[in-house]
Protein backbone atom coordinates (compact mmCIF):
# COMPACT_ATOMS: atom_id res chain seq x y z
CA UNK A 1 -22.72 9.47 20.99
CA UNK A 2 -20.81 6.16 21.70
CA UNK A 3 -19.70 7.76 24.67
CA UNK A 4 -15.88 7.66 24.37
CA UNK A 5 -13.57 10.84 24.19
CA UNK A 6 -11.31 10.66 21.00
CA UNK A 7 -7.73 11.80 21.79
CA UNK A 8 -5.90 11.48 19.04
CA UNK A 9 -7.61 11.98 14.94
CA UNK A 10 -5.17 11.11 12.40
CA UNK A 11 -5.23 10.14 8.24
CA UNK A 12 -4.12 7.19 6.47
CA UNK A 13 -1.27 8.73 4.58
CA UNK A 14 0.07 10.22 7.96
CA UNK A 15 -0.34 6.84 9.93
CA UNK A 16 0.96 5.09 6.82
CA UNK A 17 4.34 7.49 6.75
CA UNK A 18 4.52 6.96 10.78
CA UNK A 19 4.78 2.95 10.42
CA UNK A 20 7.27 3.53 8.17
CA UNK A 21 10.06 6.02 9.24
CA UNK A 22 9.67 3.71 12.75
CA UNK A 23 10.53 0.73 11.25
CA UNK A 24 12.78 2.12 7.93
CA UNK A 25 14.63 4.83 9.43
CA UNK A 26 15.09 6.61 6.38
CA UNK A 27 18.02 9.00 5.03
CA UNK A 28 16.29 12.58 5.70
CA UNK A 29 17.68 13.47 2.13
CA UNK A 30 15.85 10.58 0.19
CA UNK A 31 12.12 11.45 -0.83
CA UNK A 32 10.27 8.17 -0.51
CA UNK A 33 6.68 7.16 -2.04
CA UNK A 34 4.18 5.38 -0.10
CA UNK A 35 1.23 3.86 -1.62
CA UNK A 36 -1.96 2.13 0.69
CA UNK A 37 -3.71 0.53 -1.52
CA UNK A 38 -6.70 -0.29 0.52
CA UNK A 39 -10.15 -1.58 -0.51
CA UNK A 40 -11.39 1.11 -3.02
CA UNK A 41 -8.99 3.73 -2.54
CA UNK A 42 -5.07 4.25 -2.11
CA UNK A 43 -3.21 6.93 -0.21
CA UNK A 44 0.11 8.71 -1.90
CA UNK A 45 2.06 10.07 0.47
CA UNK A 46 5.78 11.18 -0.88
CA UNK A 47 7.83 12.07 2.16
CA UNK A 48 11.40 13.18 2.87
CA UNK A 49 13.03 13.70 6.27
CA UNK A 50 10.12 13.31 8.34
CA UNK A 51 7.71 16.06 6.15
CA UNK A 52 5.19 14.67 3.87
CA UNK A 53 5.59 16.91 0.21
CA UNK A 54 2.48 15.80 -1.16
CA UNK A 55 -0.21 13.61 -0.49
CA UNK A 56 -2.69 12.33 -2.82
CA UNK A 57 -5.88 9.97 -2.41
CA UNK A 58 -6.67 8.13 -5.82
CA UNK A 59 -10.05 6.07 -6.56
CA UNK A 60 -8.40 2.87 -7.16
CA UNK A 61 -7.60 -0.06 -4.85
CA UNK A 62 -7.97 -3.96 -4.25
CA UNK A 63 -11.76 -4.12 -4.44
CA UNK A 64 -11.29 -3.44 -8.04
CA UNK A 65 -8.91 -6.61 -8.85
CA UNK A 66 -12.04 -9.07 -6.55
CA UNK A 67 -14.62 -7.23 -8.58
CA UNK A 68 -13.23 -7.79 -12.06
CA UNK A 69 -12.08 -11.21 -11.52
CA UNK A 70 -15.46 -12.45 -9.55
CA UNK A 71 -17.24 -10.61 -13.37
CA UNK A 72 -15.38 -11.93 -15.37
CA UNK A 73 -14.45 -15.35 -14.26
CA UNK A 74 -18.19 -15.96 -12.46
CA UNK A 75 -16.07 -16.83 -9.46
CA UNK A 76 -17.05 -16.38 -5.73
CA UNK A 77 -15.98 -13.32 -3.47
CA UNK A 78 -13.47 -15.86 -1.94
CA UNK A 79 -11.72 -17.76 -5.28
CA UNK A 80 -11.76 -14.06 -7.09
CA UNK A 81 -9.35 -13.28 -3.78
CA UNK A 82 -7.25 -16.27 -3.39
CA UNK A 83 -6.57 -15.70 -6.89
CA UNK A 84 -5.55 -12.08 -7.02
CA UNK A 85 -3.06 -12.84 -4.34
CA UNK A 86 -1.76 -15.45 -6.78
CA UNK A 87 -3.35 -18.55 -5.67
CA UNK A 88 -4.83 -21.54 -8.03
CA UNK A 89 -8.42 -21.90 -8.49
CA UNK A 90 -9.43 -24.34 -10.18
CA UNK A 91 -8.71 -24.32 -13.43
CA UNK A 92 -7.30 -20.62 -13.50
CA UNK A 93 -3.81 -19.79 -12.13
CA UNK A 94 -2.05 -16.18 -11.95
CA UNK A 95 -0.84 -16.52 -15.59
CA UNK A 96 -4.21 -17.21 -16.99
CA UNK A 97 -5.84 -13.40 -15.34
CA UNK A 98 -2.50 -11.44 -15.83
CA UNK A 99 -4.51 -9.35 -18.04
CA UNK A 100 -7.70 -9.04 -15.98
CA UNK A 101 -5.49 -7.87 -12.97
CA UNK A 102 -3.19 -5.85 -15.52
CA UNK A 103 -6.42 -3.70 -16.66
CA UNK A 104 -6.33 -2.33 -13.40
CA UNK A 105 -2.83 -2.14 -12.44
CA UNK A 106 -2.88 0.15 -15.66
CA UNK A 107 -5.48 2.44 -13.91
CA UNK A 108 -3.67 2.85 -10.87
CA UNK A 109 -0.04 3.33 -12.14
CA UNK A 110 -1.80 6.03 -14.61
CA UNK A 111 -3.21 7.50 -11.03
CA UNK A 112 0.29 7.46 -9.33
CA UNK A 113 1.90 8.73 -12.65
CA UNK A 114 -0.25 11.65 -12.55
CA UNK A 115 0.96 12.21 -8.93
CA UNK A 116 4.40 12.21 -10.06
CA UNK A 117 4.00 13.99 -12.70
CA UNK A 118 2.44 16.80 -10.47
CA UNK A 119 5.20 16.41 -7.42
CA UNK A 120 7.91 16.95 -9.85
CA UNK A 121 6.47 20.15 -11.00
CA UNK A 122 5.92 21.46 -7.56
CA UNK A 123 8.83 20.77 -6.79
CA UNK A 124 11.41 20.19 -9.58
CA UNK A 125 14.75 19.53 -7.28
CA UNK A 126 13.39 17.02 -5.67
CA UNK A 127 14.17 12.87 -6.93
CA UNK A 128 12.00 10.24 -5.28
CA UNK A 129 14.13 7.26 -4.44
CA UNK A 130 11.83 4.67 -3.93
CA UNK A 131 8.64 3.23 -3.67
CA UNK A 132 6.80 1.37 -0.83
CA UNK A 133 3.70 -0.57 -0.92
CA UNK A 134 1.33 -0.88 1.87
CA UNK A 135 -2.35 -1.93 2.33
CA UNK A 136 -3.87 -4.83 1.67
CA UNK A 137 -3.32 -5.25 -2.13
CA UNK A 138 0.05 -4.60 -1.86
CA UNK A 139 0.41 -8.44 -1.91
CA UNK A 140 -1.04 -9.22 -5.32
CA UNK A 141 0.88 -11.20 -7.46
CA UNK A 142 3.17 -9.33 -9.31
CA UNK A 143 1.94 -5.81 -8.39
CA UNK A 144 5.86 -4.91 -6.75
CA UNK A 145 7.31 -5.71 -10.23
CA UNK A 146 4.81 -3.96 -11.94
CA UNK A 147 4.88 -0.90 -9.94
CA UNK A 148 8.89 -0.97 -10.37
CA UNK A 149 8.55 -0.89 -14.28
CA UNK A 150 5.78 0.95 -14.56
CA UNK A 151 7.91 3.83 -12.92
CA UNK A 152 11.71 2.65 -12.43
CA UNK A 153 12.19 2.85 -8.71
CA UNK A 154 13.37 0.69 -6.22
CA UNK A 155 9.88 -0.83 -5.14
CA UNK A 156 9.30 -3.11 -2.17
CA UNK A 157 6.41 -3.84 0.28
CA UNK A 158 6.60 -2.28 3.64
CA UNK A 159 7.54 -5.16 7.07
CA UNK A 160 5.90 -3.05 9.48
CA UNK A 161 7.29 -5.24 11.93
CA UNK A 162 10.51 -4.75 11.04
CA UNK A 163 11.45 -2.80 13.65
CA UNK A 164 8.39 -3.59 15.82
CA UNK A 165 8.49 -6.33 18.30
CA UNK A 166 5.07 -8.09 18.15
CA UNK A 167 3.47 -9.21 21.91
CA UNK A 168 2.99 -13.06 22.13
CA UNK A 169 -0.23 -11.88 23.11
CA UNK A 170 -0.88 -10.88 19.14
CA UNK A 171 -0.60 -14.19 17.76
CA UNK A 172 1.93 -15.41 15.07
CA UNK A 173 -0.81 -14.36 11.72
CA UNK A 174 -0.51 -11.06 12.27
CA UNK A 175 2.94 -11.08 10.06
CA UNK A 176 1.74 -12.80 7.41
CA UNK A 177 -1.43 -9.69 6.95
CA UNK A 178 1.30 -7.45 7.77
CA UNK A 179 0.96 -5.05 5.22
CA UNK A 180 -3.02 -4.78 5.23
CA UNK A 181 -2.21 -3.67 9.11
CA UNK A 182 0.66 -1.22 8.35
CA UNK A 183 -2.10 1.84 9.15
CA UNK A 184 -3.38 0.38 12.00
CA UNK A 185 0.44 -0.20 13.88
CA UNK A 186 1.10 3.74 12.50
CA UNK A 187 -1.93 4.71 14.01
CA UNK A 188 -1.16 2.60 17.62
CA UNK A 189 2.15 4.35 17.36
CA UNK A 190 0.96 7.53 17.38
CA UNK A 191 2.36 9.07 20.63
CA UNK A 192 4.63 6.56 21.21
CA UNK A 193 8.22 6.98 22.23
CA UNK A 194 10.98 4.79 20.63
């Protein structure tokens, strides 16, 4: 209907593991966890030498954190983000809506336990190494350290321009929303040689 052809139809979790292994390189023995944690849901994608093992979509992402905190706190869609990501506002700081934020971070670590929980029974040889974080809640204050304790893995947020050179044309913001875009740059490098 809008008149264009589409060539190529890919997922999240696919695009998401593509950014990745471009910029990472990883050890084809090491099974790896991504998490996108977009808007109202995240992707789990735990990979290993190229093959995703099991892929997962739970009903819990960043919208969540906005909602409780613009509910709770009466604050605009704006403030409620600034201060997820672990900005002041006004008189509340990071510190002060640990436990707002924490309520949900509890839902979503109880999604991706599940998911381990699951992987490890289908398929009880295999260890996952670490964790990555994409998406664009993978920035909220003190979601890396949660998700490391929560689960005891090496967990850090994906550069996806880490092994990406980014055109002048881009602009220089597009590495500070890097991780919110880490879909988008697996999806554009669908296809493309190295």
């Amino acid at each position: 209907m809008a008149g264009h052809s589409a060539e190529i139809v890919d997922i999240d979790a696919f695009a998401l593991q593509n950014a990745f292994e471009v910029n990472y390189n990883p050890d084809p023995d090491q099974t790896i966890a991504l998490l996108n944690i977009g808007a109202s849901l995240t992707n789990i994608n735990i990979t290993k030498g190229g093959m995703p093992l099991f892929i997962r979509d739970v009903s819990v992402g960043g919208s969540q954190y906005t909602d409780i905190l613009q509910k709770e706190l009466q604050l605009s869609y704006e403030e409620a983000e600034d201060l997820k990501f672990g900005k002041q506002v006004g008189m509340y700081d990071a510190d002060m809506v640990a436990p707002l934020l924490d309520s949900i971070t509890d839902m979503l670590t109880m999604e991706v336990q599940k998911t381990f929980d699951f992987f490890k029974e289908t398929y009880p040889d295999e260890t996952i190494s670490a964790v990555y974080l994409a998406g664009g809640t993978a920035s909220a204050a003190g979601l890396v350290e949660k998700i490391q304790t929560a689960f005891g893995y090496t967990t850090e947020i994906i550069d996806p321009f880490k092994a990406v050179t980014v055109g002048s044309k881009v602009g220089t913001g597009i590495q500070e929303v890097g991780p919110a875009v880490t879909v988008a740059l697996g999806l554009a490098l669908r296809g493309f040689d190295a």
